[in-house]
C-alpha atoms as a PDB file:
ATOM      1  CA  UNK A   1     126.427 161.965  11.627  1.00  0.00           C
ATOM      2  CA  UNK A   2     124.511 165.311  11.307  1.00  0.00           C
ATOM      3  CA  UNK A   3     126.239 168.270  10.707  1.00  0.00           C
ATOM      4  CA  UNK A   4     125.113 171.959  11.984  1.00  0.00           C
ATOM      5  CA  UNK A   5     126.415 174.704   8.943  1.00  0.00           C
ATOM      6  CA  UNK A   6     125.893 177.853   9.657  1.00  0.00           C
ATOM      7  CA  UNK A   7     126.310 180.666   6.854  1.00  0.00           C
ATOM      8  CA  UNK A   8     126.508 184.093   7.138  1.00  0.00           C
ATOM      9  CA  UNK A   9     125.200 185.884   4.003  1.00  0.00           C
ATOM     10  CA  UNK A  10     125.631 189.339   3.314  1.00  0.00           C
ATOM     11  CA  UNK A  11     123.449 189.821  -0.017  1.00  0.00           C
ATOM     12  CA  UNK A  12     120.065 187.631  -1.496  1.00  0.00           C
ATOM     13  CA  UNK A  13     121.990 186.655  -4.325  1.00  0.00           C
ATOM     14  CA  UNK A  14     124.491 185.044  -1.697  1.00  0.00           C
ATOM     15  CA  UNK A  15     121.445 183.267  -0.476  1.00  0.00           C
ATOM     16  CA  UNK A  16     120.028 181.632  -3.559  1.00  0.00           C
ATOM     17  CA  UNK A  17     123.358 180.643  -4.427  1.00  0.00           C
ATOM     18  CA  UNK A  18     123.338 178.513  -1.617  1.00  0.00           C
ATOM     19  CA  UNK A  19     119.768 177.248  -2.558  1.00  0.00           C
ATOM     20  CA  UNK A  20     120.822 176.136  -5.480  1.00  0.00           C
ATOM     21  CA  UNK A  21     123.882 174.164  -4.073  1.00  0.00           C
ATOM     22  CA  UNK A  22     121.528 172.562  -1.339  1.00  0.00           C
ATOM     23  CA  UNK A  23     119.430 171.665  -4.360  1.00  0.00           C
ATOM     24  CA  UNK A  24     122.511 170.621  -6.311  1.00  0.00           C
ATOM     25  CA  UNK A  25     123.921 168.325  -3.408  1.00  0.00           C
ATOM     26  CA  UNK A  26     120.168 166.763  -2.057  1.00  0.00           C
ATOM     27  CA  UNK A  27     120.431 163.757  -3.848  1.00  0.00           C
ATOM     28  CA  UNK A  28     123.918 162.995  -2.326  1.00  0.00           C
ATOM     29  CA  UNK A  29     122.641 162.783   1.485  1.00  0.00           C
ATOM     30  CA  UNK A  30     120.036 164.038   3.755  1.00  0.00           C
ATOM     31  CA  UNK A  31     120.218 167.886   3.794  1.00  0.00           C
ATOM     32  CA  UNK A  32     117.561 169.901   5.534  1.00  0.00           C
ATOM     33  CA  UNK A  33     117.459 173.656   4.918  1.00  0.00           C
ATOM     34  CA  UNK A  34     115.968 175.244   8.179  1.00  0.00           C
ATOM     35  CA  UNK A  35     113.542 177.460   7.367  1.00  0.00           C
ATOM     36  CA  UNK A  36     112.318 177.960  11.006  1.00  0.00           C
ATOM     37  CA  UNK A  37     114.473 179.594  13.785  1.00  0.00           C
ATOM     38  CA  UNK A  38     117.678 178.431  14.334  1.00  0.00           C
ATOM     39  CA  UNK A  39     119.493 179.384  17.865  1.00  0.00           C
ATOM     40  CA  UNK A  40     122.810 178.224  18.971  1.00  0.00           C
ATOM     41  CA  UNK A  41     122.806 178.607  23.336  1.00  0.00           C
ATOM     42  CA  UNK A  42     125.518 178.070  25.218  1.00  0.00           C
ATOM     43  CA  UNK A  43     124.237 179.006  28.736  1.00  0.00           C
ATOM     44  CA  UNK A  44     124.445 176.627  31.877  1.00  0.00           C
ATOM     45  CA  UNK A  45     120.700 175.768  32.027  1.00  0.00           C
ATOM     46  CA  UNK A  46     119.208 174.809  28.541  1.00  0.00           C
ATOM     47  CA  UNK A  47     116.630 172.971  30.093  1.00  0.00           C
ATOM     48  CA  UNK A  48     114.800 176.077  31.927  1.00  0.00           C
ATOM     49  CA  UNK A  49     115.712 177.782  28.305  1.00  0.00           C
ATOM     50  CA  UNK A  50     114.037 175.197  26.010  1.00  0.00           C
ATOM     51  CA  UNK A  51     111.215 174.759  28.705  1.00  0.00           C
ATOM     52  CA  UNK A  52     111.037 178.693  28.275  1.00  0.00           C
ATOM     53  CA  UNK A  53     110.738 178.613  24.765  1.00  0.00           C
ATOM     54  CA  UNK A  54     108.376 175.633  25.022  1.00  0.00           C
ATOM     55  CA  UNK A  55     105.936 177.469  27.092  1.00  0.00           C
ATOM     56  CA  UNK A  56     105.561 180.322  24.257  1.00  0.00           C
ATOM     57  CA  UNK A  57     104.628 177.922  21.570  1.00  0.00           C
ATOM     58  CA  UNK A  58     100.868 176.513  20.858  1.00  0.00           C
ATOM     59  CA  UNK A  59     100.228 173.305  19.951  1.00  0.00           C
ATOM     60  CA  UNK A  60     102.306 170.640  20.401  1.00  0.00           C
ATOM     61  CA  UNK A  61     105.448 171.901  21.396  1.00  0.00           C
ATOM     62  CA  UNK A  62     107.417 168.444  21.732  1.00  0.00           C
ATOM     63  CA  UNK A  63     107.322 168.525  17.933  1.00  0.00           C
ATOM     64  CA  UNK A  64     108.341 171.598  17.214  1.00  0.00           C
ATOM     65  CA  UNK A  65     111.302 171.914  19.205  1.00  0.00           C
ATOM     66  CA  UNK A  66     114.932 169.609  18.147  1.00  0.00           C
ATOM     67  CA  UNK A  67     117.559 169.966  20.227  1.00  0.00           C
ATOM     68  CA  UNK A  68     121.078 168.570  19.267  1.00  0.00           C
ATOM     69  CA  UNK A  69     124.635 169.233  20.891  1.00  0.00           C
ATOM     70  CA  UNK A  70     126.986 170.785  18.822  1.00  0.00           C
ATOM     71  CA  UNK A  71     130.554 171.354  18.471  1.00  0.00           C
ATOM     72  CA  UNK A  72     132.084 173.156  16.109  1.00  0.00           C
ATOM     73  CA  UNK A  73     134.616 171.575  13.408  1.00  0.00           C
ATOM     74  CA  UNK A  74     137.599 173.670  12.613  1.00  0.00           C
ATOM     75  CA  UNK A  75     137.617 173.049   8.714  1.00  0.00           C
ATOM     76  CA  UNK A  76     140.801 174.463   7.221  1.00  0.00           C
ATOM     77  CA  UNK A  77     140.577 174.222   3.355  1.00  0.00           C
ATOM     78  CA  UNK A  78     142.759 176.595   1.770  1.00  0.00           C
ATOM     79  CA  UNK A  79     142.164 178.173  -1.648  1.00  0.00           C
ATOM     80  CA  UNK A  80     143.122 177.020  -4.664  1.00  0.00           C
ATOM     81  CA  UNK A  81     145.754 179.348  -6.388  1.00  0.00           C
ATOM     82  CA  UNK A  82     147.307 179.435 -10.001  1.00  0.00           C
ATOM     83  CA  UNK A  83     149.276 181.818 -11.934  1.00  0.00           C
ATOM     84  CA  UNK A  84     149.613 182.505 -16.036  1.00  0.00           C
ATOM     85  CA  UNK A  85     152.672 184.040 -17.481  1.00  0.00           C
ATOM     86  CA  UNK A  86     152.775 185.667 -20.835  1.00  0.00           C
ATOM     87  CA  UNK A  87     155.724 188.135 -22.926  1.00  0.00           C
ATOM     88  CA  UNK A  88     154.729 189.716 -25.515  1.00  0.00           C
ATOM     89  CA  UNK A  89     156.419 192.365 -27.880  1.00  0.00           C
ATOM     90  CA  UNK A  90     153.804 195.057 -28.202  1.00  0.00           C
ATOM     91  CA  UNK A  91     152.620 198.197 -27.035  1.00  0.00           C
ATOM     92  CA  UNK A  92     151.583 198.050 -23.763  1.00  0.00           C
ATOM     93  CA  UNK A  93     148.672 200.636 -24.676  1.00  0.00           C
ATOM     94  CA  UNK A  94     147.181 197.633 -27.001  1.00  0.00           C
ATOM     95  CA  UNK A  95     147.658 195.066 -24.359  1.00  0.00           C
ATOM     96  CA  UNK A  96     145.956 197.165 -21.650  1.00  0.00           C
ATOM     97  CA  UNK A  97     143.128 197.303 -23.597  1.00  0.00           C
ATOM     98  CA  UNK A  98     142.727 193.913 -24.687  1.00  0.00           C
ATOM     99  CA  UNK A  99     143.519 192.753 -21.029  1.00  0.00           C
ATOM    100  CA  UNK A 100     140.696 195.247 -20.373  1.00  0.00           C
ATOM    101  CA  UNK A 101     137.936 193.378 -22.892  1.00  0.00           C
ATOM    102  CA  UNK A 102     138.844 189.526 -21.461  1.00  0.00           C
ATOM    103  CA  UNK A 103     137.798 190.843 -18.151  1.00  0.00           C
ATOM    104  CA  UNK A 104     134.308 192.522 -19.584  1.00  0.00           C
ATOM    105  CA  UNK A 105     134.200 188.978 -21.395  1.00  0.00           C
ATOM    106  CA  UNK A 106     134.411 186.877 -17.952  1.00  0.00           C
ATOM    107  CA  UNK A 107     132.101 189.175 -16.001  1.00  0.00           C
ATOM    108  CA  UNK A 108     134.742 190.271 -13.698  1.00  0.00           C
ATOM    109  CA  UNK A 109     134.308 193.440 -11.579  1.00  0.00           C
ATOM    110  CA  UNK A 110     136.726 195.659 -11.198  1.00  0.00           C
ATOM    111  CA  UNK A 111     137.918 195.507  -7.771  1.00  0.00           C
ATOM    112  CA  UNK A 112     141.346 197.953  -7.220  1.00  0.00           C
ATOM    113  CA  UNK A 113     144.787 198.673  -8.557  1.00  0.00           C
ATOM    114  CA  UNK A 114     148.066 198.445  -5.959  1.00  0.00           C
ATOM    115  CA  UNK A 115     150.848 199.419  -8.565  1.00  0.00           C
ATOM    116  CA  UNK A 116     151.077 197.850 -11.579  1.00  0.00           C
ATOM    117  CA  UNK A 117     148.256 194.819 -10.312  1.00  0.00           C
ATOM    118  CA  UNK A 118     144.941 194.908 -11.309  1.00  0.00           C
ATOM    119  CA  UNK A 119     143.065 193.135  -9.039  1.00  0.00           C
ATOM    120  CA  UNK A 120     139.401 191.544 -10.182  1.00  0.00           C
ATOM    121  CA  UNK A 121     136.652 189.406  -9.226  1.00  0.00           C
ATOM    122  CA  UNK A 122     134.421 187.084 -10.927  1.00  0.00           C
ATOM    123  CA  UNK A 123     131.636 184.577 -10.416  1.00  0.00           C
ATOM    124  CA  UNK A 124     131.077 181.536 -12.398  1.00  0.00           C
ATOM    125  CA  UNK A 125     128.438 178.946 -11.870  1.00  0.00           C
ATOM    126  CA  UNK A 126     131.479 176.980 -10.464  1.00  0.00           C
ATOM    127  CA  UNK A 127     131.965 179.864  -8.074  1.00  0.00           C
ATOM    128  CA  UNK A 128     133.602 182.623  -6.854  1.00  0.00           C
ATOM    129  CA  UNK A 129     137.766 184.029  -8.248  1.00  0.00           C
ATOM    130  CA  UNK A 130     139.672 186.298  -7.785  1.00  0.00           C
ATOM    131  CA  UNK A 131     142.490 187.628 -10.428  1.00  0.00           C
ATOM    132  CA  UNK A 132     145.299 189.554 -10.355  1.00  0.00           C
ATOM    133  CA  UNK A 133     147.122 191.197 -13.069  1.00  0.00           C
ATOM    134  CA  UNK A 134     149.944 192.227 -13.094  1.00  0.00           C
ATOM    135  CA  UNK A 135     152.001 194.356 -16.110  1.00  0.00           C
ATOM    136  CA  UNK A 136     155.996 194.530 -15.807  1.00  0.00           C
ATOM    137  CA  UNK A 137     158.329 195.975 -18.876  1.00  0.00           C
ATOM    138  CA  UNK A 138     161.556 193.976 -19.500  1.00  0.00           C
ATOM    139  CA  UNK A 139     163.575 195.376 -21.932  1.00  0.00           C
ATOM    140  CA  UNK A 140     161.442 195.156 -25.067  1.00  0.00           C
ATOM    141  CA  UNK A 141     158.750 192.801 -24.370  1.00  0.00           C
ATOM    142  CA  UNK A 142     155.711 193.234 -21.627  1.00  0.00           C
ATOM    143  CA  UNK A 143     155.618 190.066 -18.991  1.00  0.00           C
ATOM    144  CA  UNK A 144     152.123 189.757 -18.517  1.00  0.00           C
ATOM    145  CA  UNK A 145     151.200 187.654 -15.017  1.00  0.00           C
ATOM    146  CA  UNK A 146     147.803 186.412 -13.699  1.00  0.00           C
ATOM    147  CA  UNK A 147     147.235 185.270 -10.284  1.00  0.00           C
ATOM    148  CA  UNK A 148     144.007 182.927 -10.144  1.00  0.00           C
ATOM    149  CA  UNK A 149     142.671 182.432  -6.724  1.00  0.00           C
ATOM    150  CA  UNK A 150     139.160 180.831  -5.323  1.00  0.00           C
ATOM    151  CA  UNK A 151     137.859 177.681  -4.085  1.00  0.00           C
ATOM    152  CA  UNK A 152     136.285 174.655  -6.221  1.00  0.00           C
ATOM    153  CA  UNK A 153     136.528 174.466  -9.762  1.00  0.00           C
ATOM    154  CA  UNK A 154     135.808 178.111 -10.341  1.00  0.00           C
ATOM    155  CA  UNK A 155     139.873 178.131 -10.349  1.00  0.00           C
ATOM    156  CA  UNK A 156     140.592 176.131 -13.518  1.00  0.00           C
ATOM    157  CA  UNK A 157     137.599 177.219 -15.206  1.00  0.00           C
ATOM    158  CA  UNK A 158     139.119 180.457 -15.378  1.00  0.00           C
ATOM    159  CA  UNK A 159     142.721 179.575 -15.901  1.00  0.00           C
ATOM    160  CA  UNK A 160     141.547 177.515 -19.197  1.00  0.00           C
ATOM    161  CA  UNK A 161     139.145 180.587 -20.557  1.00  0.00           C
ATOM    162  CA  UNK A 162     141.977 183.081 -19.876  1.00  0.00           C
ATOM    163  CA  UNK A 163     144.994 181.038 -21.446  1.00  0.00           C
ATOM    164  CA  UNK A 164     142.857 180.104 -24.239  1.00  0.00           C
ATOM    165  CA  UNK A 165     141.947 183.794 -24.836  1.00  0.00           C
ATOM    166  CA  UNK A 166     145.537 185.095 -24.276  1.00  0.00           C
ATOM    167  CA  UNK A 167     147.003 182.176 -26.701  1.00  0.00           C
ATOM    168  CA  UNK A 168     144.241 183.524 -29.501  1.00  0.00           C
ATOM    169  CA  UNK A 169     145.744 187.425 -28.692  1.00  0.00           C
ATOM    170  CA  UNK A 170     149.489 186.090 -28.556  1.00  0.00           C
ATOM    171  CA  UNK A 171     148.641 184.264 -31.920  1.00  0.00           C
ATOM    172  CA  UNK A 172     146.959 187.165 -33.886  1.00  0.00           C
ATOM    173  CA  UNK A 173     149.789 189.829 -33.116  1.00  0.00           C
ATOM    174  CA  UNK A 174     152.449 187.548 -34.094  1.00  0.00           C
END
């Protein structure tokens, strides 16, 4: 069975993303980017419509024009979410700062702060994520928590480079 997708970009990159995943995925199936005019109608007479839109084409306009019926699938895939927890005894200045060069190192924008979260973005040839970070004193020691969020394997891929990271930091001020 064929399957309509329709995907609004807002941004080029966006749309050679998605190249690339057609590209990626073209050997698994039949996919067909439609590089012609697509138009979704729901009006009562789509016959006087097509023959409309028939009548303004030259040459044969049998081939030109496919018409399927659609309906559309209400996909509900949730996003994938983890979350890292780390205490460590140090100054929170020399924390900050390091927390500050992993996200230079994983290409991640800053996006906002909402109290004492740091929120982020990032995109990985796995896809896109979205961290949080968030700083909290207890007693002595600095609790340290990152909330990983995205769809696809851009999740984990993240997770692993940031605990791996944070172990190394943990490891080197101990």
């Amino acid at each position: 069975m064929s399957n309509l997708i329709v995907v609004d970009y807002d941004k080029d990159a966006e749309r050679k993303r998605i190249d690339y995943l057609i590209e990626r995925w073209s050997n698994k199936g039949n996919i067909e980017k439609i590089r012609k005019m697509a138009i979704i109608a729901d009006i009562d007479n789509i016959d006087d419509f097509v023959e409309d839109i028939m009548s303004r084409l030259e040459g044969n306009p049998e081939e030109k024009v496919r018409i399927y019926e659609i309906k559309e699938l209400k996909k509900t895939i949730s996003s994938k979410k983890t979350t890292l927890n780390y205490e460590i005894t140090d100054k929170k200045e020399v924390i900050e700062s390091f927390l500050k060069y992993l996200m230079i190192k994983l290409g991640a924008s800053y996006e906002c702060s909402i109290n004492n979260t740091k929120k982020y973005e990032v995109y990985t040839k796995k896809g896109n994520c979205s961290i949080s970070i968030k700083l909290k004193e207890n007693n002595e020691k600095l609790i340290i928590n990152f909330e990983i969020e995205g769809y696809g394997e851009s999740v984990d891929l993240i997770k692993n480079r940031i605990d791996n990271d944070m172990k190394l930091f943990i490891e080197g001020i101990l």
